[in-house]
Protein backbone atom coordinates (compact mmCIF):
# COMPACT_ATOMS: atom_id res chain seq x y z
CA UNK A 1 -23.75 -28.41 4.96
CA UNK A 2 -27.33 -27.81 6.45
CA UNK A 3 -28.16 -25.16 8.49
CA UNK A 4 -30.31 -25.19 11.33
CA UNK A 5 -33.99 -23.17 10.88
CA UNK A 6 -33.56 -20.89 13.40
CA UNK A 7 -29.72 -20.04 12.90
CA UNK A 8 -29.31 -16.61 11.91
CA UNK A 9 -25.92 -15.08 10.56
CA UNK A 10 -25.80 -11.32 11.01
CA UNK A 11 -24.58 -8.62 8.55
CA UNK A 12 -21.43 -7.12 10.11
CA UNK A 13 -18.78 -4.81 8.55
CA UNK A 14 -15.45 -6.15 8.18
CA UNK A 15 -13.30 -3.32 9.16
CA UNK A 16 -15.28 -2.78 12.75
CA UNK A 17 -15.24 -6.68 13.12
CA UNK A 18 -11.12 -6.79 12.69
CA UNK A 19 -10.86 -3.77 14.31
CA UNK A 20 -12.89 -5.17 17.43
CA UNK A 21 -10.01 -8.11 17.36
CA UNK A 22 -7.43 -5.55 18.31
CA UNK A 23 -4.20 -7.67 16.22
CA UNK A 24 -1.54 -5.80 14.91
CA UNK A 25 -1.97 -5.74 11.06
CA UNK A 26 1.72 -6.31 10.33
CA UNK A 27 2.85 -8.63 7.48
CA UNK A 28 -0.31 -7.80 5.64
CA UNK A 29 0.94 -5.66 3.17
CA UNK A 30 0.75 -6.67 -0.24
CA UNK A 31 4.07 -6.51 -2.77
CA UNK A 32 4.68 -5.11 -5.65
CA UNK A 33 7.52 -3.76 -7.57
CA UNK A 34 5.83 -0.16 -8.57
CA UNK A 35 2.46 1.73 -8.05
CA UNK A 36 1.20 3.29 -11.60
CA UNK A 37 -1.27 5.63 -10.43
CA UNK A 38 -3.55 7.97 -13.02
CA UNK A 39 -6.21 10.61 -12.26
CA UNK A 40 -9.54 9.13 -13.74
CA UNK A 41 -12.97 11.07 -13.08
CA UNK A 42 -15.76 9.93 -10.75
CA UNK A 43 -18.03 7.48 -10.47
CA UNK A 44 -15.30 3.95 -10.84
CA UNK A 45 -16.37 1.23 -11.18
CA UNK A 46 -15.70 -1.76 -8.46
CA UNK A 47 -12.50 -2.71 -9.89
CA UNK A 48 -10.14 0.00 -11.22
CA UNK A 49 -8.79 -1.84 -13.92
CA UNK A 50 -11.88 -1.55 -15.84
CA UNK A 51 -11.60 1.99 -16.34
CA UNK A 52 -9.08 3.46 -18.68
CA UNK A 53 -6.80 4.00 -19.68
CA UNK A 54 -5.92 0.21 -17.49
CA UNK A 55 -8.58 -1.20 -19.60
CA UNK A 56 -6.31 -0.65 -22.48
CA UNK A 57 -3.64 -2.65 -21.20
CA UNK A 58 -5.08 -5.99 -20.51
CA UNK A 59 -7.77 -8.40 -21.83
CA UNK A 60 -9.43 -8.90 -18.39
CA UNK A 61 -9.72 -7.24 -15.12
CA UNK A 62 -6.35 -7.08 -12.93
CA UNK A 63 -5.00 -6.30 -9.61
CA UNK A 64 -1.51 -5.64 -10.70
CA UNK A 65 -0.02 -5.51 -14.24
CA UNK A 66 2.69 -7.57 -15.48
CA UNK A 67 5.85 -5.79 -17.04
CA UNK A 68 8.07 -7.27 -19.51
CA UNK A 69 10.89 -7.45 -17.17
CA UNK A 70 8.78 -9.35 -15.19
CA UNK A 71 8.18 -6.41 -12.24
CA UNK A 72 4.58 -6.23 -10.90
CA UNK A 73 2.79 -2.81 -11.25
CA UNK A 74 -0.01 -2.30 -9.16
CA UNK A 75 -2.85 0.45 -11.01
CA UNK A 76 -4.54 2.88 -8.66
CA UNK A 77 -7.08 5.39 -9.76
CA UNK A 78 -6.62 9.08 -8.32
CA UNK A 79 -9.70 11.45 -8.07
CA UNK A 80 -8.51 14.44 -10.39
CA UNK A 81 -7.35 17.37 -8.99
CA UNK A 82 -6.68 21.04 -10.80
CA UNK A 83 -5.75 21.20 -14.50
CA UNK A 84 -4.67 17.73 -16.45
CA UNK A 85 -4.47 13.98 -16.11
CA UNK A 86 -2.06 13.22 -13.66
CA UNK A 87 0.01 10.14 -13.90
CA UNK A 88 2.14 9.25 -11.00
CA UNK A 89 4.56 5.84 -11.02
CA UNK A 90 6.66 4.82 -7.98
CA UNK A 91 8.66 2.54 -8.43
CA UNK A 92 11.71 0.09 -6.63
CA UNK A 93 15.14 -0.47 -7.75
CA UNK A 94 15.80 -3.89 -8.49
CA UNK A 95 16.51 -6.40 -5.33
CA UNK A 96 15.73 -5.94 -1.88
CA UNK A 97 13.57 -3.14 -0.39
CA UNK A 98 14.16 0.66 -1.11
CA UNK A 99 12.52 3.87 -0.89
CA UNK A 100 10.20 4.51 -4.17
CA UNK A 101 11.22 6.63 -6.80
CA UNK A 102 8.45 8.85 -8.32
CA UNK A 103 8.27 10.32 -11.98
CA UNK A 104 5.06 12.38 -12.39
CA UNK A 105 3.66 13.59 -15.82
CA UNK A 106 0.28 15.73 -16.38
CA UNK A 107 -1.03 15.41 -19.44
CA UNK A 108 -3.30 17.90 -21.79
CA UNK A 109 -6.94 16.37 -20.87
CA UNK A 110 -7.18 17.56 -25.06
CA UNK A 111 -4.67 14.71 -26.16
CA UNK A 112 -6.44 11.78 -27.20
CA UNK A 113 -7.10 8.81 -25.11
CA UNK A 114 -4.28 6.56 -26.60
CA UNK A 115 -1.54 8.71 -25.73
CA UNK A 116 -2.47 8.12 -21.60
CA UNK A 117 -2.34 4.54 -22.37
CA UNK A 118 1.02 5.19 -24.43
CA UNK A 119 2.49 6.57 -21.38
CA UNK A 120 1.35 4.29 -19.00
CA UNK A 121 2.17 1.17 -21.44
CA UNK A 122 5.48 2.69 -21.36
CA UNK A 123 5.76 3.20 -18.04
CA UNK A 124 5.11 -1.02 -17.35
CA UNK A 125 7.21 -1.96 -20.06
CA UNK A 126 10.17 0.59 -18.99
CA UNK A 127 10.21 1.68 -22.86
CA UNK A 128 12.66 4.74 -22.49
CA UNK A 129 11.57 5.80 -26.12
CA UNK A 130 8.23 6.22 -25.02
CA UNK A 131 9.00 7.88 -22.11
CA UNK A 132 11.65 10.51 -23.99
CA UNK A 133 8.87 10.99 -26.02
CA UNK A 134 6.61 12.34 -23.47
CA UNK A 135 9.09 14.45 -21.71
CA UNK A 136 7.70 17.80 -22.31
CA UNK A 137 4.72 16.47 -19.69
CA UNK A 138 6.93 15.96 -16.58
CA UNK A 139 6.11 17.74 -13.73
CA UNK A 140 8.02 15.98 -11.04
CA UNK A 141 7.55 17.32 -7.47
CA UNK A 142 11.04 18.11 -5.28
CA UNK A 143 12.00 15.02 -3.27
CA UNK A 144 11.00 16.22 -0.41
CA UNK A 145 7.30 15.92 -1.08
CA UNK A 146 5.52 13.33 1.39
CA UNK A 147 2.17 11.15 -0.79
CA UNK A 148 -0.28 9.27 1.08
CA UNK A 149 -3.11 7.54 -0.95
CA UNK A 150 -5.91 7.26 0.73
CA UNK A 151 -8.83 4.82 -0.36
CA UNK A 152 -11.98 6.13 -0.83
CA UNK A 153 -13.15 3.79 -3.44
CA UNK A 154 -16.99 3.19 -2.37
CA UNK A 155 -18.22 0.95 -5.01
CA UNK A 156 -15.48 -1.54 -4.57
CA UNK A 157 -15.30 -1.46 -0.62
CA UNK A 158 -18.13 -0.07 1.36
CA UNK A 159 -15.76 0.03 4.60
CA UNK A 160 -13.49 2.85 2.82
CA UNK A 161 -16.10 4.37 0.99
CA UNK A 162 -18.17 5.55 4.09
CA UNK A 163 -14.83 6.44 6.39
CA UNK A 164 -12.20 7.44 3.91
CA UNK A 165 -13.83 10.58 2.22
CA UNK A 166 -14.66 11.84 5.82
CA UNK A 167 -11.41 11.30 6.89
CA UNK A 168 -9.73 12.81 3.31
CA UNK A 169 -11.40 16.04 4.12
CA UNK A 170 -10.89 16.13 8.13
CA UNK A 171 -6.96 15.28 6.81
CA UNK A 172 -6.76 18.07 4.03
CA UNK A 173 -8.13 20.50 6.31
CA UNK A 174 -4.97 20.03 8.83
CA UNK A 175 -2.62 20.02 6.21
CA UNK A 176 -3.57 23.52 5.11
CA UNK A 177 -1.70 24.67 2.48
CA UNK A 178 1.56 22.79 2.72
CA UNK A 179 2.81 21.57 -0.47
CA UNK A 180 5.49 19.52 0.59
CA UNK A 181 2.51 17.29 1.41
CA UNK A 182 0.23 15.69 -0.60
CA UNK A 183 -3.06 13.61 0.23
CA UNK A 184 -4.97 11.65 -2.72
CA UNK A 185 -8.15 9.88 -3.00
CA UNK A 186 -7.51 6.60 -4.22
CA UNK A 187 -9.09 3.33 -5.42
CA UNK A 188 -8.75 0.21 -3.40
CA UNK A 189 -5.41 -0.54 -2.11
CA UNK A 190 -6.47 -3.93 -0.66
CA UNK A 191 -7.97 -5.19 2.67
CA UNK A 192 -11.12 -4.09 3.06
CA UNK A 193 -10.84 -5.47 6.78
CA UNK A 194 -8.05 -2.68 7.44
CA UNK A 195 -10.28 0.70 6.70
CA UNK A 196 -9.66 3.32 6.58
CA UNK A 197 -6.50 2.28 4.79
CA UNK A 198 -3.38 3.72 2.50
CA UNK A 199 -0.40 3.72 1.03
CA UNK A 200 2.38 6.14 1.90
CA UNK A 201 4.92 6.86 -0.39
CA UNK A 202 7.80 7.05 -1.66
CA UNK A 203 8.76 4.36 1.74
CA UNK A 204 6.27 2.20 0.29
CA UNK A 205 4.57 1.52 3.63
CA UNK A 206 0.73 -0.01 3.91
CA UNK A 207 -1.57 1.26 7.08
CA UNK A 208 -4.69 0.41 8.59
CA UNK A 209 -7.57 1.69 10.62
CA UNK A 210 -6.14 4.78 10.23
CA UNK A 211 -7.89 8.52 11.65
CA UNK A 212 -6.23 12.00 11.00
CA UNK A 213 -3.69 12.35 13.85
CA UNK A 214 -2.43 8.86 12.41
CA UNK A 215 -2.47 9.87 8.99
CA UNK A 216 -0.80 13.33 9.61
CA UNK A 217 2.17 11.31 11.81
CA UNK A 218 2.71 9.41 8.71
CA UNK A 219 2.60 12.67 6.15
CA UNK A 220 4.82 14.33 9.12
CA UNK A 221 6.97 11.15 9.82
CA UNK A 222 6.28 11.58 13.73
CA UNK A 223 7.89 8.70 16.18
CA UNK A 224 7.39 5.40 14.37
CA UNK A 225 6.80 3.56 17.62
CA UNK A 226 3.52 5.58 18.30
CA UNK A 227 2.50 4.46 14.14
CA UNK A 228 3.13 0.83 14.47
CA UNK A 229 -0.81 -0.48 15.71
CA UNK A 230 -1.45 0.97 11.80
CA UNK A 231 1.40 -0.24 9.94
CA UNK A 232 0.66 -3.04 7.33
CA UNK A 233 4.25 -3.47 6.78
CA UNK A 234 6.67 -2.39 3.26
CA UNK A 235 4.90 -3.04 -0.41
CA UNK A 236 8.16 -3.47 -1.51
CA UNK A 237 9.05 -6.67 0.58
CA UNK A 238 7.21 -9.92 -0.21
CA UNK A 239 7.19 -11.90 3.39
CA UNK A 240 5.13 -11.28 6.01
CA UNK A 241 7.71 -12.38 8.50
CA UNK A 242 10.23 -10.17 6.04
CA UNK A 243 7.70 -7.01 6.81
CA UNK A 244 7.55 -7.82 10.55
CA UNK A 245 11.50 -7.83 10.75
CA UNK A 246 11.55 -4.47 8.61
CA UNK A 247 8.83 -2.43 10.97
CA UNK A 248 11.08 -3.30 14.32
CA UNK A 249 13.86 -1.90 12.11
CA UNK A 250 11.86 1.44 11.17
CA UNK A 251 11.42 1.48 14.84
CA UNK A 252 14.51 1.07 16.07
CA UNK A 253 16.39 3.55 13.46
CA UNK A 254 13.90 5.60 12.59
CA UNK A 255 12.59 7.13 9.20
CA UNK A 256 15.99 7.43 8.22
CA UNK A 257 15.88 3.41 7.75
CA UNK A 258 12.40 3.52 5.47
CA UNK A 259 15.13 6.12 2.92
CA UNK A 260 17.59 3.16 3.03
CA UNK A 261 18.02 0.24 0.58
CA UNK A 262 17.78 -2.83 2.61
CA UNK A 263 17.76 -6.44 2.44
CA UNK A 264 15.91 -9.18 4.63
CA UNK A 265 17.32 -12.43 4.79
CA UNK A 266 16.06 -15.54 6.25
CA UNK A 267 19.44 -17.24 8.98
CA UNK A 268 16.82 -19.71 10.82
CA UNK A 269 13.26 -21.69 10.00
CA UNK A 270 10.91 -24.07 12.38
CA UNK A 271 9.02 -25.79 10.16
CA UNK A 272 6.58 -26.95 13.08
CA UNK A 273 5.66 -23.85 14.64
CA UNK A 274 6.58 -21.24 11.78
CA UNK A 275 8.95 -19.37 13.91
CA UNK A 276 11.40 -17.86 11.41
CA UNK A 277 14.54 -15.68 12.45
CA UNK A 278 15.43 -12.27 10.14
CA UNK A 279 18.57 -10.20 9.68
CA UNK A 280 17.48 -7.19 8.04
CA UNK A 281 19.98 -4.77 6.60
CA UNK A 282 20.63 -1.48 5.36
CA UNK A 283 22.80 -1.83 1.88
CA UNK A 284 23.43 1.58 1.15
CA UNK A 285 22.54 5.05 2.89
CA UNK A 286 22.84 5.67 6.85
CA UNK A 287 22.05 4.15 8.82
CA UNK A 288 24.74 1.33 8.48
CA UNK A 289 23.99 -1.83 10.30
CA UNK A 290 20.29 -3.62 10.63
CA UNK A 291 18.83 -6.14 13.37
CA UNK A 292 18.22 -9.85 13.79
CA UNK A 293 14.48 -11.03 14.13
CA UNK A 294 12.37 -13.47 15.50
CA UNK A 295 8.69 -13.79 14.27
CA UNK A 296 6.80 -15.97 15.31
CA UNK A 297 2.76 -17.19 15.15
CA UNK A 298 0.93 -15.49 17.40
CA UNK A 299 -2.51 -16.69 16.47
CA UNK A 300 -4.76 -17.25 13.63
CA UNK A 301 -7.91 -14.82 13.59
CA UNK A 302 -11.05 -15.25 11.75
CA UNK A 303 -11.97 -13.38 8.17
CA UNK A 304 -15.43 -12.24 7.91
CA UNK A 305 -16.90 -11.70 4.82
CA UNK A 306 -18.03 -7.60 4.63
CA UNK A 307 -21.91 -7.72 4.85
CA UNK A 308 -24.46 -10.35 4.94
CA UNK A 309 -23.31 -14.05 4.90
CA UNK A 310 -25.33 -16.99 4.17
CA UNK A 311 -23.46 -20.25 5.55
CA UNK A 312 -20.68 -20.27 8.42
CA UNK A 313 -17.23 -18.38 7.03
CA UNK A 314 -14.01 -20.43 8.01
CA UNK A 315 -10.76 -18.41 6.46
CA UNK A 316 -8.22 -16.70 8.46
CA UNK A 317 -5.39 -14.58 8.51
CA UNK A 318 -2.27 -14.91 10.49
CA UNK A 319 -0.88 -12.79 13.11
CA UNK A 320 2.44 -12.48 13.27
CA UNK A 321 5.01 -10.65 16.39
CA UNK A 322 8.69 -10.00 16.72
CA UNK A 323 9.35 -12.08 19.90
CA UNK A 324 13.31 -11.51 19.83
CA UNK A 325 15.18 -8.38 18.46
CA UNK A 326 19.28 -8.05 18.68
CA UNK A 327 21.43 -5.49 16.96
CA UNK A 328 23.31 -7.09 14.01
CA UNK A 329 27.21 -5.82 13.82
């Protein structure tokens, strides 16, 4: 394609650009079966999986690591804090959406570097030899405890890097001394578009644009209706339409719902328009019962490239809206 002379393509950031669309980010989560997250020292490099001990584990570079048992891990980098390497894993029982569960190790930063990619290696491959083996480094947190990774991961995504260390500080100074929750700089979580973004766990859920009164709502589970401009939608669901469903639910039932095992199934498709119907369910835990949804295509918005661009940029990204919501019996 030839480009006129005098056309000129400006440099734009991506976040401001999506965040000047004003869409709801729902559906946009990514999905994965766990998040393997270790504490490895400043400066990373772009991609996380370069660095050790992730490195280790695979011939080339990786946004989420394989298992045997076929479950996809995604690696996140943690900026060290206090004594040891921490290694975190969440992780989802098998079928249908759940709450994370967390094991948490910190290792002697004297052991050498093969026994952090033992762990981890064990961790994928849900060795429970390996994992008896390193028992004497648990240091699990009580239940209770709240995470939210937060990406800060500047030479990968220049959006995060320049809003999400201002906002890790501006968040850590509100939280005070609370231990029951926990803030983390992180590497990228994905969507560059969505910064300042993160991951809370253990519900799994994915958030975007986010500032400190959102983040501490999450951390502090305030009214879910007032979160839902921010909220990607569940890591641990692999729709979009499935994720759309699942936030009306978290709305309707509250935070109660995001502790619950739950299923989304598909009752009704239009191949034409998209327009897919939803019964999401709890399966275990209160509360009983779940909702019917209809999502449907709201629009199709463009996605910039983050920076200069040299030729005219034609990818989108769906946006997606619950147009019909009914309690299911």
């Amino acid at each position: 394609m030839k480009l006129a002379d005098d056309l000129v393509l400006g440099k734009l950031r991506c976040a401001s650009a999506h965040r000047s669309l004003a869409v709801d980010p729902i559906g946009t989560a990514l999905f994965w079966d766990g998040i393997l997250a270790v504490g490895i020292p400043l400066p990373w490099p772009g991609d996380i999986s370069l660095s050790p001990p992730f490195s280790k584990m695979a011939e080339a570079p990786m946004p989420t690591i394989s298992g045997r048992d076929g479950r996809i891990w995604r690696p996140q980098g943690l900026v060290p804090t206090g004594d040891g390497v921490k290694v975190i894993a969440w992780e989802r029982a098998a079928g249908g959406a759940s709450p994370l569960t967390r094991r948490e190790w910190t290792l002697d930063p004297d052991l050498p570097s093969s026994a952090l990619v033992e762990l981890c290696s064990g961790v994928v491959a849900a060795e429970e030899s390996t994992l008896a083996a390193n028992d004497r480094w648990r240091s699990d947190v009580p239940a209770e405890v709240k995470d939210l990774l937060l990406c800060t991961h500047g030479s990968r995504d220049v959006c995060c890097g320049s809003s999400g260390p201002a906002l890790f500080d501006e968040v850590v100074g509100r939280l005070g001394d609370r231990s029951d929750l926990r803030i983390w700089r992180t590497s990228h979580t994905g969507g560059h578009r969505f910064a300042p973004t993160a991951l809370s766990l253990p519900d799994g859920f994915a958030w975007a644009h986010l500032d400190a009164i959102t983040s501490l709502g999450i951390l502090e589970r305030t009214d879910p209706a007032s979160l839902t401009p921010h909220c990607r939608g569940a890591v641990t669901l692999d729709s979009a339409v499935a994720q759309v469903a699942d936030r009306e639910a978290l709305v309707r039932f509250g935070w109660s719902w995001a502790e619950s095992p739950r299923e989304a199934v598909v009752v009704a498709h239009e191949r034409d328009t998209l327009a897919t119907t939803i019964d999401v369910r709890s399966t275990g835990v209160e509360p009983q019962g779940g909702l019917r949804v209809r999502v449907e295509l709201e629009r199709n918005v463009s996605m910039p490239t983050c920076g200069a661009v040299d030729e005219p940029e034609f990818q989108t990204e769906p946006v997606w809206r619950a147009t019909e919501v009914a309690d299911l019996p």
